[in-house]
C-alpha atoms as a PDB file:
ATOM      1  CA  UNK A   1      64.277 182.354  69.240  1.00  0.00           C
ATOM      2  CA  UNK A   2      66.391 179.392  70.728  1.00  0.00           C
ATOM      3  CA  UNK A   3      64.630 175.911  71.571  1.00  0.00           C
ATOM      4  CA  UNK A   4      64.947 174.539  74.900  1.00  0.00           C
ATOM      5  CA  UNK A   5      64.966 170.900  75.126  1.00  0.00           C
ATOM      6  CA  UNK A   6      64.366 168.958  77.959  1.00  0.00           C
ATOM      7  CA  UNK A   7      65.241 165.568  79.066  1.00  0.00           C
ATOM      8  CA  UNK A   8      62.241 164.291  78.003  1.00  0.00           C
ATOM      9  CA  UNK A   9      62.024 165.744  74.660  1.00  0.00           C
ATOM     10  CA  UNK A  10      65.826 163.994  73.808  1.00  0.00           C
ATOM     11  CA  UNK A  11      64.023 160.260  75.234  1.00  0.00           C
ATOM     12  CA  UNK A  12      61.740 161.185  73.020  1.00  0.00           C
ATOM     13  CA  UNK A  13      63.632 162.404  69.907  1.00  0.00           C
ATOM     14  CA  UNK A  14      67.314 160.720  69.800  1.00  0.00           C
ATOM     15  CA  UNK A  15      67.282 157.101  68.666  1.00  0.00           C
ATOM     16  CA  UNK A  16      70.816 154.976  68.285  1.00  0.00           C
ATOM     17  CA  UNK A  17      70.658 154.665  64.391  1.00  0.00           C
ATOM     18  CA  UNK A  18      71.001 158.666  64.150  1.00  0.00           C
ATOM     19  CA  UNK A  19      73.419 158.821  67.244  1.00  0.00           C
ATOM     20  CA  UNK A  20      75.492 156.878  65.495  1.00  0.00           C
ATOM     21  CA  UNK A  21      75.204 158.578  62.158  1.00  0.00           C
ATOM     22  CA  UNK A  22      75.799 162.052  63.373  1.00  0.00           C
ATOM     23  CA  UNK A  23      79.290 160.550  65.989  1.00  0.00           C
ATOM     24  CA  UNK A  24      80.547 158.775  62.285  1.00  0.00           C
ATOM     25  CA  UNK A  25      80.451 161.597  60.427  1.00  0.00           C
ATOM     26  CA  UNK A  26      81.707 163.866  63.221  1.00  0.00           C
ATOM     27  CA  UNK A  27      84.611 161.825  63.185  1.00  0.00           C
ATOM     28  CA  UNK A  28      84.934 162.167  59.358  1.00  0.00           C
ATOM     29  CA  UNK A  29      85.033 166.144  59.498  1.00  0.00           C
ATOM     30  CA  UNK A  30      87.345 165.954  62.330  1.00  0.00           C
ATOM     31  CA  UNK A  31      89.737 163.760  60.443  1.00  0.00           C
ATOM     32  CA  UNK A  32      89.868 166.442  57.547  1.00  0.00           C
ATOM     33  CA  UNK A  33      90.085 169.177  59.655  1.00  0.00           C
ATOM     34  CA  UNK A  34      86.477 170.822  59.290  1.00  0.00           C
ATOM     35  CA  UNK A  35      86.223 169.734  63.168  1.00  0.00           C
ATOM     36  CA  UNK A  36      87.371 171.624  65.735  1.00  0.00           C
ATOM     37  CA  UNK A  37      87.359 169.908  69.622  1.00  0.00           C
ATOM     38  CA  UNK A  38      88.697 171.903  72.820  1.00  0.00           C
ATOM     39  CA  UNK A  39      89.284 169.359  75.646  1.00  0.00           C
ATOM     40  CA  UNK A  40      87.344 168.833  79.062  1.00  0.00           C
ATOM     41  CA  UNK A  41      88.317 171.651  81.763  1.00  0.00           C
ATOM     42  CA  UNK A  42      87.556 170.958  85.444  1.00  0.00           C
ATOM     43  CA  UNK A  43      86.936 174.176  87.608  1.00  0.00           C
ATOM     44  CA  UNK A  44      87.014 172.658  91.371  1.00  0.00           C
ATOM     45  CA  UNK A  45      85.632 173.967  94.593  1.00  0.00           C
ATOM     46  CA  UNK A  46      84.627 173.124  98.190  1.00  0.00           C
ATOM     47  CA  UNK A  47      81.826 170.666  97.075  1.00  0.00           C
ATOM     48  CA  UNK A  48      81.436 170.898  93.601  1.00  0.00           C
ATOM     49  CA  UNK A  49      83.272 170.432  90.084  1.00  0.00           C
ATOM     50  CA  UNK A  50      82.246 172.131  87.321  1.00  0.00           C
ATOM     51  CA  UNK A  51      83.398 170.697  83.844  1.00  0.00           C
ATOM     52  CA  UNK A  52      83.535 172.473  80.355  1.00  0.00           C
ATOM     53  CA  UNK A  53      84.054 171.594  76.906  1.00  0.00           C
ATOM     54  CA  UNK A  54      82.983 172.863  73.431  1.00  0.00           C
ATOM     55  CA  UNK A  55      84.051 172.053  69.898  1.00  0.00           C
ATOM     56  CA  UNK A  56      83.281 173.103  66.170  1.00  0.00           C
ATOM     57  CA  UNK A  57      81.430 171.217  63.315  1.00  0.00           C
ATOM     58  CA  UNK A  58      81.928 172.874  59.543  1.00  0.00           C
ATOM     59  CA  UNK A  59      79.293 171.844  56.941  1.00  0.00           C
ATOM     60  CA  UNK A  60      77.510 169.468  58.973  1.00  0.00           C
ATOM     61  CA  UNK A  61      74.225 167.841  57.516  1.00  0.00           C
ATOM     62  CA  UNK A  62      72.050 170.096  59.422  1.00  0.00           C
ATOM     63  CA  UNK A  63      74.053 173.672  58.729  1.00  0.00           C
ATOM     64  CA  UNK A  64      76.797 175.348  57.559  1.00  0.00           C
ATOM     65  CA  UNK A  65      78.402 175.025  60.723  1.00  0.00           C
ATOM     66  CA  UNK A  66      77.399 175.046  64.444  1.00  0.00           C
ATOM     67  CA  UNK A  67      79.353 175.863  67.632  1.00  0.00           C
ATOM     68  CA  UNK A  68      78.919 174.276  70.629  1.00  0.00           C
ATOM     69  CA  UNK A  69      79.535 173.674  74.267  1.00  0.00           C
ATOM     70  CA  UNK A  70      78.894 171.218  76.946  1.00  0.00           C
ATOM     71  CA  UNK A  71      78.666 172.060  80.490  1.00  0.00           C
ATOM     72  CA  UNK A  72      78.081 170.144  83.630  1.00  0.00           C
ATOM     73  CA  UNK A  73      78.379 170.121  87.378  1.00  0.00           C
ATOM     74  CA  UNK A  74      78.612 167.292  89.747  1.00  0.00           C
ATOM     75  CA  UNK A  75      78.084 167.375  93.562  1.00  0.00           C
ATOM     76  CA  UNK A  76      77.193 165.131  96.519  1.00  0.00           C
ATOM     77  CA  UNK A  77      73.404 165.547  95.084  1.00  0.00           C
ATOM     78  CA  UNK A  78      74.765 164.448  91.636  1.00  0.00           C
ATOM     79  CA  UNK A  79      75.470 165.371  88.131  1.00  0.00           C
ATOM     80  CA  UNK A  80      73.389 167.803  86.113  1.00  0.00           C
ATOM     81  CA  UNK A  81      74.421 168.310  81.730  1.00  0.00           C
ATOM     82  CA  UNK A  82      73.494 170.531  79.774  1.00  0.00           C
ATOM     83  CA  UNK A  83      74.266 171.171  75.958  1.00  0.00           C
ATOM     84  CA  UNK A  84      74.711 174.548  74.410  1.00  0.00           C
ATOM     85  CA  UNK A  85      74.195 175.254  70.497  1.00  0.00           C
ATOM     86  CA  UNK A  86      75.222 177.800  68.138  1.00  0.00           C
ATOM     87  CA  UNK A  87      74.693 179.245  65.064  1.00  0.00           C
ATOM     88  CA  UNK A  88      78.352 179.345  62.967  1.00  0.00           C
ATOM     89  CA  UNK A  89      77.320 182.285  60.606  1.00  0.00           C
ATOM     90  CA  UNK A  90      75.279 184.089  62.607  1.00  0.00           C
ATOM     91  CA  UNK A  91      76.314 183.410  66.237  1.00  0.00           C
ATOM     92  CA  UNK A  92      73.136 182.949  67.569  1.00  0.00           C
ATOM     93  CA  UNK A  93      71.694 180.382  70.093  1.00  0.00           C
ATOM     94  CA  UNK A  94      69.842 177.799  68.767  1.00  0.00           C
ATOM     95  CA  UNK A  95      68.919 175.544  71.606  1.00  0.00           C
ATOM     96  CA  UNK A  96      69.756 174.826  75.226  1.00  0.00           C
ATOM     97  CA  UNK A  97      69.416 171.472  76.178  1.00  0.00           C
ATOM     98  CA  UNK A  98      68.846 169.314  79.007  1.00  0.00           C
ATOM     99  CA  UNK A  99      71.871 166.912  78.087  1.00  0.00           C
ATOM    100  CA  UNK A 100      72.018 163.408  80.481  1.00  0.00           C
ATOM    101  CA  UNK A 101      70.246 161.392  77.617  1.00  0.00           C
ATOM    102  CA  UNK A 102      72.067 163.086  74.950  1.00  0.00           C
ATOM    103  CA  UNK A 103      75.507 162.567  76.455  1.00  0.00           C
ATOM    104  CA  UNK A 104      74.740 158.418  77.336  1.00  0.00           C
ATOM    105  CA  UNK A 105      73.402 158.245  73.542  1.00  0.00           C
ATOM    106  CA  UNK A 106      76.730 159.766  72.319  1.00  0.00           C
ATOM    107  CA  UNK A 107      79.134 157.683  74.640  1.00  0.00           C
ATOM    108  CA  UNK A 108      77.383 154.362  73.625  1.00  0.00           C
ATOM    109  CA  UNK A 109      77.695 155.574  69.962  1.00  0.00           C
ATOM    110  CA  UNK A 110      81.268 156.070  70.031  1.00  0.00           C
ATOM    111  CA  UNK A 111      81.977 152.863  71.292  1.00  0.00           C
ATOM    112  CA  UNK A 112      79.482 151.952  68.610  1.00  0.00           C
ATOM    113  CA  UNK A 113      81.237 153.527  65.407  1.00  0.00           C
ATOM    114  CA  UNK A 114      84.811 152.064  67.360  1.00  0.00           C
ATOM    115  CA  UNK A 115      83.109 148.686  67.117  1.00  0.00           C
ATOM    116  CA  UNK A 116      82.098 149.127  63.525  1.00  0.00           C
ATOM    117  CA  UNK A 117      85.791 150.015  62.027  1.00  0.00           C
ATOM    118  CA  UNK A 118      87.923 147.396  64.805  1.00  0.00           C
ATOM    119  CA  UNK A 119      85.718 144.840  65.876  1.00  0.00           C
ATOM    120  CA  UNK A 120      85.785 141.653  64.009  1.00  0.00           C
ATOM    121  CA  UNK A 121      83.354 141.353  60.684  1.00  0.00           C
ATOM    122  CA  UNK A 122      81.981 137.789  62.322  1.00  0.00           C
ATOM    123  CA  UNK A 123      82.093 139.246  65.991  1.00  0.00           C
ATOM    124  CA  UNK A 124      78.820 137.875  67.856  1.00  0.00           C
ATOM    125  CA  UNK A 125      79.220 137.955  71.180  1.00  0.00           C
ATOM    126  CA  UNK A 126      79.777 140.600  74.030  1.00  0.00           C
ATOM    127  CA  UNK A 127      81.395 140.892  77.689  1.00  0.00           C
ATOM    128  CA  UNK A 128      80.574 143.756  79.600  1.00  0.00           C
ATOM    129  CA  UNK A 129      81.529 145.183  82.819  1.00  0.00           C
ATOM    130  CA  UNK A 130      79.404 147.664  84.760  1.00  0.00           C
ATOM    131  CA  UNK A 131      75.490 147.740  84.726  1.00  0.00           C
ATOM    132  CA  UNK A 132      74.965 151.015  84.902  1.00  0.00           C
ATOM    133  CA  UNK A 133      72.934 154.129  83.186  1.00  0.00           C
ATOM    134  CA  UNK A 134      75.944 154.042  80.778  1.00  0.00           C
ATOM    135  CA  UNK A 135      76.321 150.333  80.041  1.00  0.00           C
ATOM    136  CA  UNK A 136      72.521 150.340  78.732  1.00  0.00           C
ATOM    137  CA  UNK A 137      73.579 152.805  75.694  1.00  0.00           C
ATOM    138  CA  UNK A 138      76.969 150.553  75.589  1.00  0.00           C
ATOM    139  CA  UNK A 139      75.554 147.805  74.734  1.00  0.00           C
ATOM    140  CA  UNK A 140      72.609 148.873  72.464  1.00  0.00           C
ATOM    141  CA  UNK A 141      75.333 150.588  69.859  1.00  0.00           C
ATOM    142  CA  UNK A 142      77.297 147.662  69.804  1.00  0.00           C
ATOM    143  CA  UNK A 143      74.636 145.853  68.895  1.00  0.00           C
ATOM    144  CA  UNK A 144      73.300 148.068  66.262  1.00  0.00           C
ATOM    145  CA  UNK A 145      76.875 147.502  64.281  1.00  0.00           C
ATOM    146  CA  UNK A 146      76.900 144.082  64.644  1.00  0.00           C
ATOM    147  CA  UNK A 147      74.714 140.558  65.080  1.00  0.00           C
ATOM    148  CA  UNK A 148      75.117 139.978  68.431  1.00  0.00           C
ATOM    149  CA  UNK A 149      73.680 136.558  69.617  1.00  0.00           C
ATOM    150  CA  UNK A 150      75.458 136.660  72.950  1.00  0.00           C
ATOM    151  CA  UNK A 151      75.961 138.828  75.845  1.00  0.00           C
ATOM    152  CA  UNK A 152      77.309 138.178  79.753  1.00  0.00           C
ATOM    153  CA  UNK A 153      77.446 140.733  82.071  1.00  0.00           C
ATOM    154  CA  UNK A 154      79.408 141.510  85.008  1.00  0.00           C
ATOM    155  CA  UNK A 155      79.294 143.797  87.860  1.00  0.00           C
ATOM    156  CA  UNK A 156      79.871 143.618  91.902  1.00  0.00           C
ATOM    157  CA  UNK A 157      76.449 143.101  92.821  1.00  0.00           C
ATOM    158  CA  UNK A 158      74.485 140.159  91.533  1.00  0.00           C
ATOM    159  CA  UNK A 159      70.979 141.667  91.678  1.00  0.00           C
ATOM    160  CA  UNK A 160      72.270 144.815  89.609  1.00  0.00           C
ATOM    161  CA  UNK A 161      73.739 142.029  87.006  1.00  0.00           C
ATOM    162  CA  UNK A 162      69.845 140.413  86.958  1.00  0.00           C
ATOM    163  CA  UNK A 163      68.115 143.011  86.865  1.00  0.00           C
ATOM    164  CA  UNK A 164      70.420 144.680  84.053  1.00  0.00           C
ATOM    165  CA  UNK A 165      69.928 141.722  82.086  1.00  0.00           C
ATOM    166  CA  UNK A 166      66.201 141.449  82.195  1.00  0.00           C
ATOM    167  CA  UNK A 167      66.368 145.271  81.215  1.00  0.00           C
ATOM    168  CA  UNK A 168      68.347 144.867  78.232  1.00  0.00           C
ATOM    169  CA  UNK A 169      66.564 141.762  76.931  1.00  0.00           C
ATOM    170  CA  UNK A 170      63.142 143.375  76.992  1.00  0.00           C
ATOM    171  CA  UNK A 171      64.642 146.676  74.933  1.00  0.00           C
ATOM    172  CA  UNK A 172      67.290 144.844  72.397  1.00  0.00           C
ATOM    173  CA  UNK A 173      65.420 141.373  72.336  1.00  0.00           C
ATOM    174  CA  UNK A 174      68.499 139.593  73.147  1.00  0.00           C
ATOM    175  CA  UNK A 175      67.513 136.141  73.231  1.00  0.00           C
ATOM    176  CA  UNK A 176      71.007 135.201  75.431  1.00  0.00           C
ATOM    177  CA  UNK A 177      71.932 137.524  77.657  1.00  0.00           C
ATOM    178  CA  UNK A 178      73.203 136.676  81.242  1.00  0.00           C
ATOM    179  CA  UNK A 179      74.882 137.356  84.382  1.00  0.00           C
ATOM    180  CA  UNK A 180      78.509 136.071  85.317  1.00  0.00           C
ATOM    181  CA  UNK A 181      80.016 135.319  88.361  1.00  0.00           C
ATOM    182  CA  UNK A 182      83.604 135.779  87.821  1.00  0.00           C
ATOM    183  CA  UNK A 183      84.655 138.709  86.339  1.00  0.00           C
ATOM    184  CA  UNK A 184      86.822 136.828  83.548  1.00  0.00           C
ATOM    185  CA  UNK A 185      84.009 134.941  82.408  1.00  0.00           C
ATOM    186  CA  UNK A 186      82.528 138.192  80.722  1.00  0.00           C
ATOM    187  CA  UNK A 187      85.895 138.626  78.840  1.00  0.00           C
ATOM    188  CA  UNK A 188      85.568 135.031  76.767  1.00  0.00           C
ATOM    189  CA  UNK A 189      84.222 137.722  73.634  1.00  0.00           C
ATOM    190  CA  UNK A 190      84.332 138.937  70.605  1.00  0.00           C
ATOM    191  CA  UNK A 191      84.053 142.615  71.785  1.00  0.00           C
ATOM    192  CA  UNK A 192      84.245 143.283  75.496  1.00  0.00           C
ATOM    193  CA  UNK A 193      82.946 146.305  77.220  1.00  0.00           C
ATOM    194  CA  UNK A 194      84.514 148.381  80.234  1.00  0.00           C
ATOM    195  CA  UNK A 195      81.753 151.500  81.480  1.00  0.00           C
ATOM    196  CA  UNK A 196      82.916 150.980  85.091  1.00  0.00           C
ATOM    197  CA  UNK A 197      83.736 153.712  88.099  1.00  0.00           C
ATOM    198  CA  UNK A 198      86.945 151.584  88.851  1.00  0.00           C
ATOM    199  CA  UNK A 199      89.719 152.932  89.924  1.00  0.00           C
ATOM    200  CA  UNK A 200      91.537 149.657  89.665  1.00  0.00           C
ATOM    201  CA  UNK A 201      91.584 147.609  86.226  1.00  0.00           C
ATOM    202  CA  UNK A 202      88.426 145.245  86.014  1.00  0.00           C
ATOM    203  CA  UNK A 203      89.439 143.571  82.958  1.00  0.00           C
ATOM    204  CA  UNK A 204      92.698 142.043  82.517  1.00  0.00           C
ATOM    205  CA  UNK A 205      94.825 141.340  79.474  1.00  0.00           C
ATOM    206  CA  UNK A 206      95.461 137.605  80.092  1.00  0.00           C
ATOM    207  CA  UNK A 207      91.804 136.982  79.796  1.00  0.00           C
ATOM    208  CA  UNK A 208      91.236 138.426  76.283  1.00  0.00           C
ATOM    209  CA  UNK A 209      91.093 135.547  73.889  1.00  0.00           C
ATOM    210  CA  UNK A 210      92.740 136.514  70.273  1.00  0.00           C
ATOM    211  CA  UNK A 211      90.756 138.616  67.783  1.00  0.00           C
ATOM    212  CA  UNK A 212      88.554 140.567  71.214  1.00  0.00           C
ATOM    213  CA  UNK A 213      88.060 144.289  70.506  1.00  0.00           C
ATOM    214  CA  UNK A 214      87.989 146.122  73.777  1.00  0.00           C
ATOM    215  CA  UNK A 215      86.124 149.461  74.152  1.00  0.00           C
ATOM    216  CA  UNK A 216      86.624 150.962  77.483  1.00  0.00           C
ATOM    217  CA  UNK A 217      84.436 153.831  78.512  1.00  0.00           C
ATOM    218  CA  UNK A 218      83.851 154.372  81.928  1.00  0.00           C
ATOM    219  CA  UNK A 219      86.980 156.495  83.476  1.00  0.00           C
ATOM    220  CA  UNK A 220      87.686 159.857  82.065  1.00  0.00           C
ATOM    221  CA  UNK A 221      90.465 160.604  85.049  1.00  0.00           C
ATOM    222  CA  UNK A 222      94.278 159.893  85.172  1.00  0.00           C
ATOM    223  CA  UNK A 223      93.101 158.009  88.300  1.00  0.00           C
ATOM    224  CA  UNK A 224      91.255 155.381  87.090  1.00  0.00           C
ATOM    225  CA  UNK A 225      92.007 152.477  85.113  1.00  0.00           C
ATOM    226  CA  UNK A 226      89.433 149.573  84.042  1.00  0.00           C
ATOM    227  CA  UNK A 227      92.463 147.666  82.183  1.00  0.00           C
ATOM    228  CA  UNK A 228      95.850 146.667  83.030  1.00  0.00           C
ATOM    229  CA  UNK A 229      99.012 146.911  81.260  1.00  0.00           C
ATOM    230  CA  UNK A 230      98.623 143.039  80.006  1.00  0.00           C
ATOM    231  CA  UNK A 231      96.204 144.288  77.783  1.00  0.00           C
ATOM    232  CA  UNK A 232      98.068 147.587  75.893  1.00  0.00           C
ATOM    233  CA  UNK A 233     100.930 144.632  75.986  1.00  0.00           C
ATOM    234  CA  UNK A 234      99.248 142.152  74.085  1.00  0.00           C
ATOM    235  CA  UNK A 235      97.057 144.404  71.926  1.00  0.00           C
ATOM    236  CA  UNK A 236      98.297 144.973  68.406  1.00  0.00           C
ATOM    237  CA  UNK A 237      96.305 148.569  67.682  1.00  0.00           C
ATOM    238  CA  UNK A 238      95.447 151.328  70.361  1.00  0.00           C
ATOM    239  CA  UNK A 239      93.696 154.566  69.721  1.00  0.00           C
ATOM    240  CA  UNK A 240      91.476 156.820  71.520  1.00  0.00           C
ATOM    241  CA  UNK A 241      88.961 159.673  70.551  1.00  0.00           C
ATOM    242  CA  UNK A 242      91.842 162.722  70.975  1.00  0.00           C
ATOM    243  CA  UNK A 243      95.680 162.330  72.225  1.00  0.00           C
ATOM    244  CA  UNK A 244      95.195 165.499  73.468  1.00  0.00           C
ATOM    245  CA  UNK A 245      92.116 164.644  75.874  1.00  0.00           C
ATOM    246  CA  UNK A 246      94.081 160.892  76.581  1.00  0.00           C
ATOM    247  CA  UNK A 247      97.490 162.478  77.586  1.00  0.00           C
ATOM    248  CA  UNK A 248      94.969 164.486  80.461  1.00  0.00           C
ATOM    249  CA  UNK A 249      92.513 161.387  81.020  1.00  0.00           C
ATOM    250  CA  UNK A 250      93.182 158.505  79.753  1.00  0.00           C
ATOM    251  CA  UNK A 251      94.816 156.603  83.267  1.00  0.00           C
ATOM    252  CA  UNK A 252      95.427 153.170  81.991  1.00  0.00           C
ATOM    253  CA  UNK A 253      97.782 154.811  78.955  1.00  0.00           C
ATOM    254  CA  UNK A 254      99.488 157.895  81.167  1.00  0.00           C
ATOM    255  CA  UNK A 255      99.878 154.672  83.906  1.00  0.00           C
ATOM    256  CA  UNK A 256     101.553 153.138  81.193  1.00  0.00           C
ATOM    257  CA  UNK A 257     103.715 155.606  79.091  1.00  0.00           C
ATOM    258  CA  UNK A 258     104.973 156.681  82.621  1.00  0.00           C
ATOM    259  CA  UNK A 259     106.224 153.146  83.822  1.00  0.00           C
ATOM    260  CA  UNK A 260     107.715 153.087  80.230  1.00  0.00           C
ATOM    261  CA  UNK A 261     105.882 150.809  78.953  1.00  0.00           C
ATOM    262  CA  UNK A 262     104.317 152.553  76.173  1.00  0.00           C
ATOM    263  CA  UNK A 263     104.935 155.656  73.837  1.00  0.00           C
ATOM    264  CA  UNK A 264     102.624 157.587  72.763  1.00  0.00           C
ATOM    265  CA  UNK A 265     103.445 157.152  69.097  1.00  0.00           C
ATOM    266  CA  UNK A 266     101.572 153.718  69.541  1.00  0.00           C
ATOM    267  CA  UNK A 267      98.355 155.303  70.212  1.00  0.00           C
ATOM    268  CA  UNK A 268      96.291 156.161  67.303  1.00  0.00           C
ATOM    269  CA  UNK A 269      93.185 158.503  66.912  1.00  0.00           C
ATOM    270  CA  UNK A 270      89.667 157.456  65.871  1.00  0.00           C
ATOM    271  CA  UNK A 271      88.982 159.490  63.395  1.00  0.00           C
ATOM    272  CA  UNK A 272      92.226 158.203  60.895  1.00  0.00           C
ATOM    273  CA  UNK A 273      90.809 154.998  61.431  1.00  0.00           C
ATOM    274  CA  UNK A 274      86.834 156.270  60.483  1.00  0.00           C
ATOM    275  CA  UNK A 275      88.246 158.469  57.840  1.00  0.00           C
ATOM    276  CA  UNK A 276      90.255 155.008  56.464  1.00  0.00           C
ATOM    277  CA  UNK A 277      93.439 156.767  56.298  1.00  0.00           C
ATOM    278  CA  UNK A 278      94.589 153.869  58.935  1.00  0.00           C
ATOM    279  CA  UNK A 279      93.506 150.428  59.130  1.00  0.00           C
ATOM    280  CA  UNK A 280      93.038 149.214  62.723  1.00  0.00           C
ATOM    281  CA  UNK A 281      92.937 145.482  62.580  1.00  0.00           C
ATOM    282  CA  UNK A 282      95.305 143.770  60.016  1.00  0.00           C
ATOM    283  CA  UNK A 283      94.577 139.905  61.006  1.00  0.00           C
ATOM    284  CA  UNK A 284      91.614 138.081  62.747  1.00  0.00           C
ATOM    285  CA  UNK A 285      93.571 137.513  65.958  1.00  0.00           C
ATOM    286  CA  UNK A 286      94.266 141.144  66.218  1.00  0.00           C
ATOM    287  CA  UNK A 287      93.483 142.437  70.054  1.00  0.00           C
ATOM    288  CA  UNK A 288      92.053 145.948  69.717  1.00  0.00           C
ATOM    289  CA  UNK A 289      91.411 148.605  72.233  1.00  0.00           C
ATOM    290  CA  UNK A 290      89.199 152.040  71.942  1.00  0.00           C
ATOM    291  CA  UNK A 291      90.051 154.328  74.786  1.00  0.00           C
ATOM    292  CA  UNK A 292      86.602 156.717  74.849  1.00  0.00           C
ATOM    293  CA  UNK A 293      86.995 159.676  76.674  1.00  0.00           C
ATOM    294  CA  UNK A 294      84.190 161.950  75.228  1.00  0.00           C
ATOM    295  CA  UNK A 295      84.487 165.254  72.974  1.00  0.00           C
ATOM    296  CA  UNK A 296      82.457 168.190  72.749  1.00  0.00           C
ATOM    297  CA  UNK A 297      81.818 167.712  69.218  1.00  0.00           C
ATOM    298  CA  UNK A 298      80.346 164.756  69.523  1.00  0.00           C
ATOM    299  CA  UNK A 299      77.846 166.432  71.972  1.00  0.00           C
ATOM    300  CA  UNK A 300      77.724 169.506  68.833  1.00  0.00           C
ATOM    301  CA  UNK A 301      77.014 167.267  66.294  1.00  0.00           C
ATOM    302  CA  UNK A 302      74.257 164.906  68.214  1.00  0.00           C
ATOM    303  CA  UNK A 303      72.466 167.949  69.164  1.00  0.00           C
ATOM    304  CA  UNK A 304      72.501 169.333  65.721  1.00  0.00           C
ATOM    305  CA  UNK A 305      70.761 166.497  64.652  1.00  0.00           C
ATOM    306  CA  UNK A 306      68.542 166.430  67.627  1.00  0.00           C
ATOM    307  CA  UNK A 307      67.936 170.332  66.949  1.00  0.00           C
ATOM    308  CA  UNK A 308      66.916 169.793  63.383  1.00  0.00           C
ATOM    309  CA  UNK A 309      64.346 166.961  64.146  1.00  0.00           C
ATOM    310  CA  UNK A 310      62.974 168.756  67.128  1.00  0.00           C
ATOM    311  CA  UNK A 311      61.973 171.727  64.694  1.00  0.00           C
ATOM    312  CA  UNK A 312      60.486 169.227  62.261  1.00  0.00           C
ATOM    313  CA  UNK A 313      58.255 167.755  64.957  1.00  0.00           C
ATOM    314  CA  UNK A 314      57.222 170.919  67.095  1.00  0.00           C
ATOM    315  CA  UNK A 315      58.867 169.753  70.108  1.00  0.00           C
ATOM    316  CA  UNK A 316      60.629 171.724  72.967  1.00  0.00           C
ATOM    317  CA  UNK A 317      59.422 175.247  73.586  1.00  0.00           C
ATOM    318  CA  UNK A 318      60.915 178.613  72.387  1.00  0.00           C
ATOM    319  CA  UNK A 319      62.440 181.244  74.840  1.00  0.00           C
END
């Protein structure tokens, strides 16, 4: 019978190391082809949005292969996820699950396995912008790829900034982390952070100090942009999690290739990069950006891996 998993159980079950894990070697069988991702779909009416997307995963560690979808609506009461899974060979449902958790662990870990491959060897400090539910998972992957010994942290309000950095330090022992200000005083980095709700850019180009990587997050709308054009100009490698999602949602690169100012031949995909049939950064002073928009299999494969360990430990129930 298939396992229902509430929000609880994920808390529970999902740590960062094995997000991580299961995003890499997503990325891995999607590079070769054994991964198959359909892109978001929004179905709009008087009130409400609901939003769809499922993928494929061949030969993953847990099975042969599992099927998946995501599915989530948001309203003026808010936003409520929920996961999907399938059995490849025999079609059947494995587990429906209560997905908020899940889906922050699997956006921070993207940015996370971005980090690993384009982010400086020696990188040891972070910039972030936003302070949100997101920003927590953000900043908790990029410091499980590398030895962070600084953070500052930006957002409009100043108690959200405190109160995000007393949060953080008490979960990742960060022994320097601290509120900014001024907006460009969070992008004086090594790797810089955008997991805003901006529709206008909240980091800009001129800041970013030689050898930054940049992972922006937060907008998944042709709307919205958290960077400006400074930054695709002065960054020497651009990629995203799926052309096919960025040419629908990715605003600060449609913004761009529509003033002419970029082509989307520039724009590179994740995955080569993972799979190290490309090499993202060339030199140390290399400026780096990771567009994450979110795919379904990343939600497939997390909750695979969530699924297995869930039937290990006896937790969820069975309907």
């Amino acid at each position: 019978m298939p396992l229902f998993l509430t929000e609880q159980d994920v808390t529970q079950l999902l740590t960062m190391p094995e997000t991580l894990d299961a995003v890499e070697s997503v990325f891995r069988s999607y590079a070769v082809g054994e991964a198959t991702n359909e892109s978001r779909r929004r179905l709009r009416t008087a009130g409400a949005t609901l939003h769809v997307m499922s993928g494929a995963v061949a030969n993953c560690a847990e099975f042969k292969g599992v099927l998946g979808l995501k599915s989530y609506t948001v309203t003026r009461n808010g936003a409520r996820f929920y996961v999907s899974l399938f059995d490849a060979e025999s079609g059947a449902l494995l587990a429906f699950i209560e997905a908020d958790k899940l889906g922050q662990m699997r956006t921070g870990a993207a940015s996370g396995v971005a980090t690993k491959f384009l982010a400086r060897e020696d990188a040891k400090t972070v910039g972030i912008y936003g302070t949100g539910w997101q920003a927590q998972s953000q900043l908790a992957a990029v410091c499980a790829v590398r030895p962070i010994e600084r953070v500052r942290v930006y957002s409009r309000k100043a108690e959200n900034r405190a109160s995000f950095c007393a949060e953080m330090q008490a979960l990742l022992g960060l022994a320097d982390i601290a509120p900014v200000a001024e907006p460009e005083a969070a992008a004086d980095a090594d790797i810089v952070i955008t997991i805003t709700s901006a529709r206008e850019p909240v980091l800009l180009g001129q800041w970013l100090k030689p050898g930054t990587h940049v992972n922006a997050a937060g907008g998944n709308s042709i709307l919205r942009r958290e960077f400006d054009d400074e930054t695709l100009r002065r960054a020497s490698f651009l990629t995203v999690d799926s052309l096919e999602q960025a040419k629908l949602e990715a605003g600060e690169y449609v913004t761009a290739v529509e003033k002419g100012l970029l082509t989307w031949e520039r724009v590179q995909e994740l995955r080569h990069v993972v799979s190290g049939a490309l090499h993202g950064r060339r030199k140390q002073e290399d400026i780096t950006v990771f567009k994450s928009l979110g795919l379904a299999i990343e939600d497939v494969a997390v909750a695979a891996r969530l699924y297995r360990k869930a039937k290990e430990q006896n937790v969820g129930r069975e309907f």
